[in-house]
C-alpha atoms as a PDB file:
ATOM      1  CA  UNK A   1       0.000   0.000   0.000  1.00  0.00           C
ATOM      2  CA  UNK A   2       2.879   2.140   1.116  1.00  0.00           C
ATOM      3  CA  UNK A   3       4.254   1.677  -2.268  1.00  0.00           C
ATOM      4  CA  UNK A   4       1.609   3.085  -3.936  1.00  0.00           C
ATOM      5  CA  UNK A   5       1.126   6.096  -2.668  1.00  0.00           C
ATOM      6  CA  UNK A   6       4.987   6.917  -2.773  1.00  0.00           C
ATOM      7  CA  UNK A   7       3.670   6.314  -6.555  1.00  0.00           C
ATOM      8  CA  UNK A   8       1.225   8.345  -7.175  1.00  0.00           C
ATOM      9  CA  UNK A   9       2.952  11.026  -4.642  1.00  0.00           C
ATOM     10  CA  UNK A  10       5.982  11.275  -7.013  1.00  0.00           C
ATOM     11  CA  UNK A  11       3.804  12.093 -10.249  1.00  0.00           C
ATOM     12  CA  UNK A  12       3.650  15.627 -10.977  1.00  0.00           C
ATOM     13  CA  UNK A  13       0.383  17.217 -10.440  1.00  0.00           C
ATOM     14  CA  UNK A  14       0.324  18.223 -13.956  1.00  0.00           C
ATOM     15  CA  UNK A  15       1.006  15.166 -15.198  1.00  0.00           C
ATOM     16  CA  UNK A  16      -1.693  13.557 -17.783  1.00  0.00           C
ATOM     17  CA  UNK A  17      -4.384  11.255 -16.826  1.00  0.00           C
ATOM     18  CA  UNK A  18      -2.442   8.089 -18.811  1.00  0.00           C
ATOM     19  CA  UNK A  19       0.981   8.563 -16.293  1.00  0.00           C
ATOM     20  CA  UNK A  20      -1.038   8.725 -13.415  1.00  0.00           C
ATOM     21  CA  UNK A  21      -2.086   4.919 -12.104  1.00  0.00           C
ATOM     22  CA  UNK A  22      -6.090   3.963 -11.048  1.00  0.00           C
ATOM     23  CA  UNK A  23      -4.674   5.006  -7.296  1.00  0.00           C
ATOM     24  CA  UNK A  24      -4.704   8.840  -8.144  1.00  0.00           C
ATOM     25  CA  UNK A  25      -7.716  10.216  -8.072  1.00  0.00           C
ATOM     26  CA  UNK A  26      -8.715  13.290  -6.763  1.00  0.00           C
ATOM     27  CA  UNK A  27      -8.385  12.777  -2.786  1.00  0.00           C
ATOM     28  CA  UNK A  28      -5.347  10.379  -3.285  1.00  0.00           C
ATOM     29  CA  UNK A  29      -3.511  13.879  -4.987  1.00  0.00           C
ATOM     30  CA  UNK A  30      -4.466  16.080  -2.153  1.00  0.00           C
ATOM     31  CA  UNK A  31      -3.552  13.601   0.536  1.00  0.00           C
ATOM     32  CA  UNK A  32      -0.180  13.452  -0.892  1.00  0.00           C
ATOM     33  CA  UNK A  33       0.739  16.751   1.535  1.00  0.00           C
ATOM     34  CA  UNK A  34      -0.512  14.243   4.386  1.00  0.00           C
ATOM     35  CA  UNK A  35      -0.099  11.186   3.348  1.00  0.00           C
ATOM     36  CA  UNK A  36      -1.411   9.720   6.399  1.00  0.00           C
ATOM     37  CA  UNK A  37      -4.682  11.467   7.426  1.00  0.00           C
ATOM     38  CA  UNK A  38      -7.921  10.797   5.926  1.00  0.00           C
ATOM     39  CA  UNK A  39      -9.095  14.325   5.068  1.00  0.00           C
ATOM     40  CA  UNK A  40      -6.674  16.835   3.146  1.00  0.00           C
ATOM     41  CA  UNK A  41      -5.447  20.001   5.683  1.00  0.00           C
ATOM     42  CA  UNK A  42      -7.985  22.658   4.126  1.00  0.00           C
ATOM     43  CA  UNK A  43     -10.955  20.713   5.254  1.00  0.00           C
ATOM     44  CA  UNK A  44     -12.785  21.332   8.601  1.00  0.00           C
ATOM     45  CA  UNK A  45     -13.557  18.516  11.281  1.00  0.00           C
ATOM     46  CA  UNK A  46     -17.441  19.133  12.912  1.00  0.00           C
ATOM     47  CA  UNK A  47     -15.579  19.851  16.014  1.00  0.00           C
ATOM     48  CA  UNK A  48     -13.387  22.472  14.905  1.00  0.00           C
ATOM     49  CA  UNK A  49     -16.327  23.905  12.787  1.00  0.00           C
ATOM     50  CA  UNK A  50     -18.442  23.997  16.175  1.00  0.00           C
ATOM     51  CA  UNK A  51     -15.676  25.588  18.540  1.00  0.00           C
ATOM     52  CA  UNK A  52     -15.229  28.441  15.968  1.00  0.00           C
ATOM     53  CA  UNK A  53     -16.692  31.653  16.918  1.00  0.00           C
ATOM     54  CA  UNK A  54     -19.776  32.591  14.686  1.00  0.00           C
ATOM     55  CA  UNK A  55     -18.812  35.723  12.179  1.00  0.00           C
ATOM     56  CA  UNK A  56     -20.394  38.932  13.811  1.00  0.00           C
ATOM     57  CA  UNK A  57     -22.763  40.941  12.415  1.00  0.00           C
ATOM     58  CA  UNK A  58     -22.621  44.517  11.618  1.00  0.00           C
ATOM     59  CA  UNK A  59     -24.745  46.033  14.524  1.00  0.00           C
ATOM     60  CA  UNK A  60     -27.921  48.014  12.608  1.00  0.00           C
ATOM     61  CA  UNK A  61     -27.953  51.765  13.946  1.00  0.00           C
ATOM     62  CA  UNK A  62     -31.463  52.096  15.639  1.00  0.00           C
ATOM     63  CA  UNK A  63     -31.123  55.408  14.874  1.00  0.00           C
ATOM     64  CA  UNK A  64     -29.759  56.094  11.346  1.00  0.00           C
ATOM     65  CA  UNK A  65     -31.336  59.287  10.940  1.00  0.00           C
ATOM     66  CA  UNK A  66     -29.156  60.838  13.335  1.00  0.00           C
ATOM     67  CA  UNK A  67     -25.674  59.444  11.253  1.00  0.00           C
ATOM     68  CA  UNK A  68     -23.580  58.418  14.442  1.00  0.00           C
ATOM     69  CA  UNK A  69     -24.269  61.769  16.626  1.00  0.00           C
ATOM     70  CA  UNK A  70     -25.394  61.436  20.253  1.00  0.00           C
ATOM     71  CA  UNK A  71     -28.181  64.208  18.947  1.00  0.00           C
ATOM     72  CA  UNK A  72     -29.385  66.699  16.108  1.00  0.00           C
ATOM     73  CA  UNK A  73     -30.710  70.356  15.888  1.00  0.00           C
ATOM     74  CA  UNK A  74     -33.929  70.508  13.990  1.00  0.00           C
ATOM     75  CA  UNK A  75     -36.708  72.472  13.487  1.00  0.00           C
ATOM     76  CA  UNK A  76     -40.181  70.964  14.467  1.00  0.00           C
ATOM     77  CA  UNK A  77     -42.835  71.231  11.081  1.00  0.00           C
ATOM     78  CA  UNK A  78     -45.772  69.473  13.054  1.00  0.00           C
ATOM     79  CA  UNK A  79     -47.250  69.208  16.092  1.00  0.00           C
ATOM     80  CA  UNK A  80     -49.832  66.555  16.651  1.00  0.00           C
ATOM     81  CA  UNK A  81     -51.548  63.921  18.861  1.00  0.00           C
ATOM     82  CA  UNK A  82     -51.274  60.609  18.362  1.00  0.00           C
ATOM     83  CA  UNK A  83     -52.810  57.324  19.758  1.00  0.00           C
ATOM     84  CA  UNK A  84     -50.784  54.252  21.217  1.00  0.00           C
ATOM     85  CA  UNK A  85     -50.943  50.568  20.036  1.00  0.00           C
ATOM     86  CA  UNK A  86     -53.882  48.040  21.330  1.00  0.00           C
ATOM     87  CA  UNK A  87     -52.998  47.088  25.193  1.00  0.00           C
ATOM     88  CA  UNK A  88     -52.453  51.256  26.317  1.00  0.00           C
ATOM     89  CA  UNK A  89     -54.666  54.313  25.726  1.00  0.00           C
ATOM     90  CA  UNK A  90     -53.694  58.003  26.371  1.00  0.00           C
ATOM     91  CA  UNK A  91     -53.162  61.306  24.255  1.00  0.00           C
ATOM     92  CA  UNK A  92     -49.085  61.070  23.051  1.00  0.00           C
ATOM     93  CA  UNK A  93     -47.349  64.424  21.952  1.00  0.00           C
ATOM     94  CA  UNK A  94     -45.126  63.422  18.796  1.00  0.00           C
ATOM     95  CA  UNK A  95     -43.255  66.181  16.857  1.00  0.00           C
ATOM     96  CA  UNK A  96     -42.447  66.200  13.383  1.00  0.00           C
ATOM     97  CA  UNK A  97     -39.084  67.498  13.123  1.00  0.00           C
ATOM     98  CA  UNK A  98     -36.533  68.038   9.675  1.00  0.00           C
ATOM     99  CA  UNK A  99     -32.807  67.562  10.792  1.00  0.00           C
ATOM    100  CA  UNK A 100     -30.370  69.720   9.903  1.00  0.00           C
ATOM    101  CA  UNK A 101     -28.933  67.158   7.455  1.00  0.00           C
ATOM    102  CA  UNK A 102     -32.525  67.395   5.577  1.00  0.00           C
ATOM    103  CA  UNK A 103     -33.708  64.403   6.743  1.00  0.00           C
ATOM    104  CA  UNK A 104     -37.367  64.268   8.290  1.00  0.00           C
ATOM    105  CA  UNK A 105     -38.849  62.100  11.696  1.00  0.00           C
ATOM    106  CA  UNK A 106     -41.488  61.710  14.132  1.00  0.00           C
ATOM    107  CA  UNK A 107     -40.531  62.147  17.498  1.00  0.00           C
ATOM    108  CA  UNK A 108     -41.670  61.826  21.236  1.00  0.00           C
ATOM    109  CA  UNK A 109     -42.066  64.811  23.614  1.00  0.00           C
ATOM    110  CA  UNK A 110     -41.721  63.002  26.853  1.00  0.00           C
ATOM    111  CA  UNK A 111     -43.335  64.433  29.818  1.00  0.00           C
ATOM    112  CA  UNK A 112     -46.083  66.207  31.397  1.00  0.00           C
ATOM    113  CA  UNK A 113     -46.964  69.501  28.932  1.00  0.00           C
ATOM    114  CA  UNK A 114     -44.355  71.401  26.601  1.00  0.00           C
ATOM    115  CA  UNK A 115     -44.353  74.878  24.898  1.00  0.00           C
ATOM    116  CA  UNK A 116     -43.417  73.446  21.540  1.00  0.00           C
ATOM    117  CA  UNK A 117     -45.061  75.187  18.602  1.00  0.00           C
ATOM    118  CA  UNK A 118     -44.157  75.132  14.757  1.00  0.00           C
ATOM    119  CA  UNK A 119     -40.631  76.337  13.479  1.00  0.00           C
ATOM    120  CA  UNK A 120     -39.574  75.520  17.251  1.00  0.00           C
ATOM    121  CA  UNK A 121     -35.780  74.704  17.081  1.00  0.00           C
ATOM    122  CA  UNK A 122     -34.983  71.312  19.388  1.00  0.00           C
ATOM    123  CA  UNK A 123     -32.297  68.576  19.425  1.00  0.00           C
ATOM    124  CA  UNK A 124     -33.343  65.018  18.674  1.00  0.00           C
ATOM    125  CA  UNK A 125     -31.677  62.104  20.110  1.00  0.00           C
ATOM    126  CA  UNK A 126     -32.620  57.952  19.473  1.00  0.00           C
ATOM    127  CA  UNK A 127     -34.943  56.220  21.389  1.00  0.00           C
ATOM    128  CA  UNK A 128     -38.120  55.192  20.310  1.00  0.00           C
ATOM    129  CA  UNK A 129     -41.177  55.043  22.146  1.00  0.00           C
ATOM    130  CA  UNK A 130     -42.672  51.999  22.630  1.00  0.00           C
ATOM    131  CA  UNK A 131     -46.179  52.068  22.085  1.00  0.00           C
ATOM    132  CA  UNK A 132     -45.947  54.521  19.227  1.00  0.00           C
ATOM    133  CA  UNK A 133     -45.155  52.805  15.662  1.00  0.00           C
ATOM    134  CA  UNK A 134     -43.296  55.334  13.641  1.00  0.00           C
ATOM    135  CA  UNK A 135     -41.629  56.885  16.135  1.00  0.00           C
ATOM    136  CA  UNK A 136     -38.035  56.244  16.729  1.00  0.00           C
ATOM    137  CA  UNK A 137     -36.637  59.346  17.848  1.00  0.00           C
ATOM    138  CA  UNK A 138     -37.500  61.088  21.263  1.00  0.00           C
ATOM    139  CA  UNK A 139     -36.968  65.432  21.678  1.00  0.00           C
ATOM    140  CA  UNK A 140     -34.331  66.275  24.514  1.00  0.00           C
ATOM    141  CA  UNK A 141     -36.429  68.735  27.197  1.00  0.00           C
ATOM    142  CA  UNK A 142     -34.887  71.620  28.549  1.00  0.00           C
ATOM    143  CA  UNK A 143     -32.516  72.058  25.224  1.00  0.00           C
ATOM    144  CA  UNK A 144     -32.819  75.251  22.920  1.00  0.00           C
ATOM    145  CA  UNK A 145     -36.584  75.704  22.380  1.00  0.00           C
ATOM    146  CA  UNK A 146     -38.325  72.733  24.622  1.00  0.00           C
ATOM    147  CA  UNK A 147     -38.457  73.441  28.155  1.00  0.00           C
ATOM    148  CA  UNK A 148     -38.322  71.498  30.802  1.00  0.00           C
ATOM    149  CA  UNK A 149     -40.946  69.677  32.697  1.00  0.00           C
ATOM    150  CA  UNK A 150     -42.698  72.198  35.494  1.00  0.00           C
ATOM    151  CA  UNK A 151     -42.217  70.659  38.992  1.00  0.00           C
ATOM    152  CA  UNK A 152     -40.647  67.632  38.096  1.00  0.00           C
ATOM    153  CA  UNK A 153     -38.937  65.989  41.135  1.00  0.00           C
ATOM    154  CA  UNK A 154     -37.667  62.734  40.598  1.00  0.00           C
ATOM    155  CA  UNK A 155     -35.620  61.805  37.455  1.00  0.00           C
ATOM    156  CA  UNK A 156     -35.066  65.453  36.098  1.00  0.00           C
ATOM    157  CA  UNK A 157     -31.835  64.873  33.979  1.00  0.00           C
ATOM    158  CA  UNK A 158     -34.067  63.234  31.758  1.00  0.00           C
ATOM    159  CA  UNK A 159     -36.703  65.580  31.575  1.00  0.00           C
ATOM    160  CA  UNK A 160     -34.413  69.097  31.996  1.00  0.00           C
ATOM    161  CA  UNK A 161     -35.399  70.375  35.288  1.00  0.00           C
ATOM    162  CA  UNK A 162     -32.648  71.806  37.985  1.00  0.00           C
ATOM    163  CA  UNK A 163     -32.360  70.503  41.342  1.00  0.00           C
ATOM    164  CA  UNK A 164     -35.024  72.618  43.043  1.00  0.00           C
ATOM    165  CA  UNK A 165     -34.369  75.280  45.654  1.00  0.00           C
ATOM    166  CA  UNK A 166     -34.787  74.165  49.368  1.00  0.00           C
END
């Protein structure tokens, strides 16, 4: 057996199919590197296929309006009311606001009243709301236009208020 493949290893890969002997067919050639393993080097076991780490995917912005900022100016072209999906009910303020890069989206006035009117100048940042389908963006309060929320007491970084006076 031996003999044979030293045979067929010492044939020159582009040798015609008449030189070569029955024993070198296409596995026999590529085993000639490793002459003694069953599987030429470029192929995969199952267990070295499972133990690989998966190829990550490219994490999707959620907010791809904003193109990598933290936040945007924009100018708000709409004010309106709108209603939440099935399980919730209330009255939701959403803003319609055009970037400063052009672009145009719906977003969510957090918080208890605001003093937002049309050609109001805000910043956007991501985060949707959850209820709302459309709306992916949410308007920082107590930045250029948008106040903050009157008499807020407990979480007011997120809604713009100052620490009140004691």
């Amino acid at each position: 057996m031996f003999s044979a493949l030293r045979a067929c290893a010492r044939l020159p890969l582009w040798a015609p199919a008449f030189w070569r002997s029955p024993c070198a067919t296409p596995i026999n050639t590529l085993s000639q590197f490793r002459s003694f393993h069953p599987t030429p080097s470029s192929w995969v076991t199952i267990n070295q296929a499972m133990k690989r780490k998966k190829p990550q995917k490219a994490l999707k912005s959620k907010s791809p309006l904003l193109n990598t900022s933290p936040q945007r100016k924009g100018v708000c072209t709409q004010i309106f009311i709108a209603k939440p999906k099935k399980p919730n009910s209330a009255k939701r303020k959403v803003a319609r606001v055009k970037l400063s890069t052009g672009k145009t989206l719906q977003a969510y006035i957090q918080g208890e009243g605001h003093n937002l009117q049309e050609h109001s100048v805000v910043l956007i940042r991501g985060g949707r709301a959850q209820d709302l389908p459309g709306v992916g963006y949410k308007v920082v309060r107590g930045a250029m236009d948008l106040g903050g929320v009157v008499g807020r007491a407990t979480a007011r970084s997120r809604y713009g208020v100052k620490k009140p006076k004691k």
